[in-house]
Protein backbone atom coordinates (compact mmCIF):
# COMPACT_ATOMS: atom_id res chain seq x y z
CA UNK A 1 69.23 -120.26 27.69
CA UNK A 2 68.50 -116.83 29.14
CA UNK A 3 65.88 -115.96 26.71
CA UNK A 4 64.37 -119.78 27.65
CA UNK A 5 64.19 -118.89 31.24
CA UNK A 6 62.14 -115.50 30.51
CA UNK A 7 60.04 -117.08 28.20
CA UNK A 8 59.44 -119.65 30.91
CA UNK A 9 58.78 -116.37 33.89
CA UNK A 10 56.90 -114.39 31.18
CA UNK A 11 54.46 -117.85 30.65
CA UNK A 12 54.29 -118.61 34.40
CA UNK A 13 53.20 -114.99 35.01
CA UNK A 14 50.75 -115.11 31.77
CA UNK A 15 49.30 -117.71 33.16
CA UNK A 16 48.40 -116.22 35.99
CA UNK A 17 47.07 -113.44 34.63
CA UNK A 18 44.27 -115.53 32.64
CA UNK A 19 43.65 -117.34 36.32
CA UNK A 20 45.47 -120.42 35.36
CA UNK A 21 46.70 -121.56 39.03
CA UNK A 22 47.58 -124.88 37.09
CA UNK A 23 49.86 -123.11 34.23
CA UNK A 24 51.76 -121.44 36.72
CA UNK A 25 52.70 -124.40 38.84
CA UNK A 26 53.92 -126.14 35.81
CA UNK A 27 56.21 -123.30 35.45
CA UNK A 28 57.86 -124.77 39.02
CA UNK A 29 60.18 -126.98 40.30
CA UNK A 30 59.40 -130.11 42.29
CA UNK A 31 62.24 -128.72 45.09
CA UNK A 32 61.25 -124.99 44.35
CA UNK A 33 61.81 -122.95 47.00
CA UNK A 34 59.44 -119.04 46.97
CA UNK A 35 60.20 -117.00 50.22
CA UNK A 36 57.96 -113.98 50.62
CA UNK A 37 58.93 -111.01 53.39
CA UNK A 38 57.55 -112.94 57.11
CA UNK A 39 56.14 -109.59 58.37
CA UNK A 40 52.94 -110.06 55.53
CA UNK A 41 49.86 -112.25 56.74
CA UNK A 42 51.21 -114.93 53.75
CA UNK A 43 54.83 -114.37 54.84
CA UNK A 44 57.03 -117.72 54.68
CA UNK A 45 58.81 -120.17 52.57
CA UNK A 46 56.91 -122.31 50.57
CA UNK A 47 57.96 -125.72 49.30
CA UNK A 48 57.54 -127.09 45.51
CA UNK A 49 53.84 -125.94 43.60
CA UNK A 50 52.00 -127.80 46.61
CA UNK A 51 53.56 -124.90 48.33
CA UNK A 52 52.94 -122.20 45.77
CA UNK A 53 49.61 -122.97 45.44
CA UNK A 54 49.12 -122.28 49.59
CA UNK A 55 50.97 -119.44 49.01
CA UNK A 56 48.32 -118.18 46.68
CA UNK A 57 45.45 -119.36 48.54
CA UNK A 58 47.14 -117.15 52.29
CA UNK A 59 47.43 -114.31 49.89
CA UNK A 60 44.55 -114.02 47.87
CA UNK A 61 42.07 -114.27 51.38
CA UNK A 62 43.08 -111.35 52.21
CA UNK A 63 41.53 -109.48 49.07
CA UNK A 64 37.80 -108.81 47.47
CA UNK A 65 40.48 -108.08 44.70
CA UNK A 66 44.01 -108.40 43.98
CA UNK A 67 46.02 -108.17 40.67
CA UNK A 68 49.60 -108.38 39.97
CA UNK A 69 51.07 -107.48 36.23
CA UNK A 70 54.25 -107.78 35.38
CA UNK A 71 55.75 -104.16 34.04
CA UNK A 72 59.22 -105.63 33.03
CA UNK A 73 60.82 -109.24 32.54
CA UNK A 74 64.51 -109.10 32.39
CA UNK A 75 66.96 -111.90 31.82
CA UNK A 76 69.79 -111.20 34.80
CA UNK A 77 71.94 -113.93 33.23
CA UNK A 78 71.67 -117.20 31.81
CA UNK A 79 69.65 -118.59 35.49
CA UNK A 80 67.89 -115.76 37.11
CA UNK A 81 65.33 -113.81 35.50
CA UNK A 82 63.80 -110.36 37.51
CA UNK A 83 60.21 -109.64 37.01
CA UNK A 84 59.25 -105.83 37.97
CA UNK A 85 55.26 -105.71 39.02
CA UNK A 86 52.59 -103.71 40.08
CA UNK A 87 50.41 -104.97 42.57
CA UNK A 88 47.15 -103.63 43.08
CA UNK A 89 43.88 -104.84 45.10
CA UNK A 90 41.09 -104.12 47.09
CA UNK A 91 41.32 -105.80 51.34
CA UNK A 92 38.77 -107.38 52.73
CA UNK A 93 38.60 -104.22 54.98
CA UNK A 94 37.97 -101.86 51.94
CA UNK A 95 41.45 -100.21 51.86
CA UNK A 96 43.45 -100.30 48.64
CA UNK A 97 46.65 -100.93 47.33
CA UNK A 98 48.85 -99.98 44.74
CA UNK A 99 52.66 -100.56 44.35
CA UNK A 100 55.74 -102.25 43.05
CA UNK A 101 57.02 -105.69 43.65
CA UNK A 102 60.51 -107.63 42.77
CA UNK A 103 60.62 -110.92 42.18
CA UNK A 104 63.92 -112.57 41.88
CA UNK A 105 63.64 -116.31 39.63
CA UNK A 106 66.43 -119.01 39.66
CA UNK A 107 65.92 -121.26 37.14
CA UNK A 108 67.35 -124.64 36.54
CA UNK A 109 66.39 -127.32 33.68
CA UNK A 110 63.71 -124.64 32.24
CA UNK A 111 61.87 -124.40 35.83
CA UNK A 112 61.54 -122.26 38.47
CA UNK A 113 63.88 -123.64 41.06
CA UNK A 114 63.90 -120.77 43.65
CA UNK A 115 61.45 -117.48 43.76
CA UNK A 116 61.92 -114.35 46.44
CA UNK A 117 60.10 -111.40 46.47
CA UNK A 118 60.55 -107.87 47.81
CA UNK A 119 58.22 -105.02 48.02
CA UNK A 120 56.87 -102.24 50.42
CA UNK A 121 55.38 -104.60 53.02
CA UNK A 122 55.12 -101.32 55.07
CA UNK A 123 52.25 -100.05 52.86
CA UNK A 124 50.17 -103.41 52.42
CA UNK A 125 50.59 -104.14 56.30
CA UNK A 126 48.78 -100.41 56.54
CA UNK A 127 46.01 -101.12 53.98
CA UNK A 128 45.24 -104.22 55.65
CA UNK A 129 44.88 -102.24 58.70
């Protein structure tokens, strides 16, 4: 089961890599919750891959450029799965990024049912000046 659940991360974050908006929300539950730090521009808690997909669209208007790789997949236990990242982009402004993000995955029924992530909002709040 944990191995399933990586495999599922790994292929939701593959996806995204190649630009496949549509892979990843497969990846997600209909009652998924993500929750992303308030104090960014797309700060919230969005609802199910309607939700996902807005939080996408908030986040990626703030970049020319923006790219997020995962470093390290990790299987907590058999229904969270941590996914280590660098993030690094370009802001409308000119300013650039580069850092780490966590992401925290529950899973349940091989989807994501619930998605947080945590990173040094401090540092992208200053890029985007």
């Amino acid at each position: 089961m944990a191995q399933d659940n990586v495999d599922v991360v790994q292929g939701a974050w593959d996806a995204f890599g190649r630009g496949d908006i549509d892979g990843v929300l497969d990846a997600i539950a209909p009652s998924a919750e993500t929750r992303v730090p308030e104090s960014l521009p797309w700060g919230g808690t969005y609802a199910g891959p309607d939700g996902f997909r807005d939080f996408l669209t908030k986040l990626t208007e703030n970049f020319d450029q923006f790219n997020a790789t995962p470093e390290k997949v990790l299987g907590a236990d058999d229904n969270h799965v941590v996914v280590l990242a660098i993030v690094k982009g370009r802001t409308k402004g000119g300013a650039t990024i580069e850092n780490r993000a966590v992401w925290i995955y529950q899973l349940r029924d091989g989807k994501i049912a619930d998605a947080e992530t945590f990173g040094d909002t401090a540092q992208v709040l200053e890029a985007l000046g």
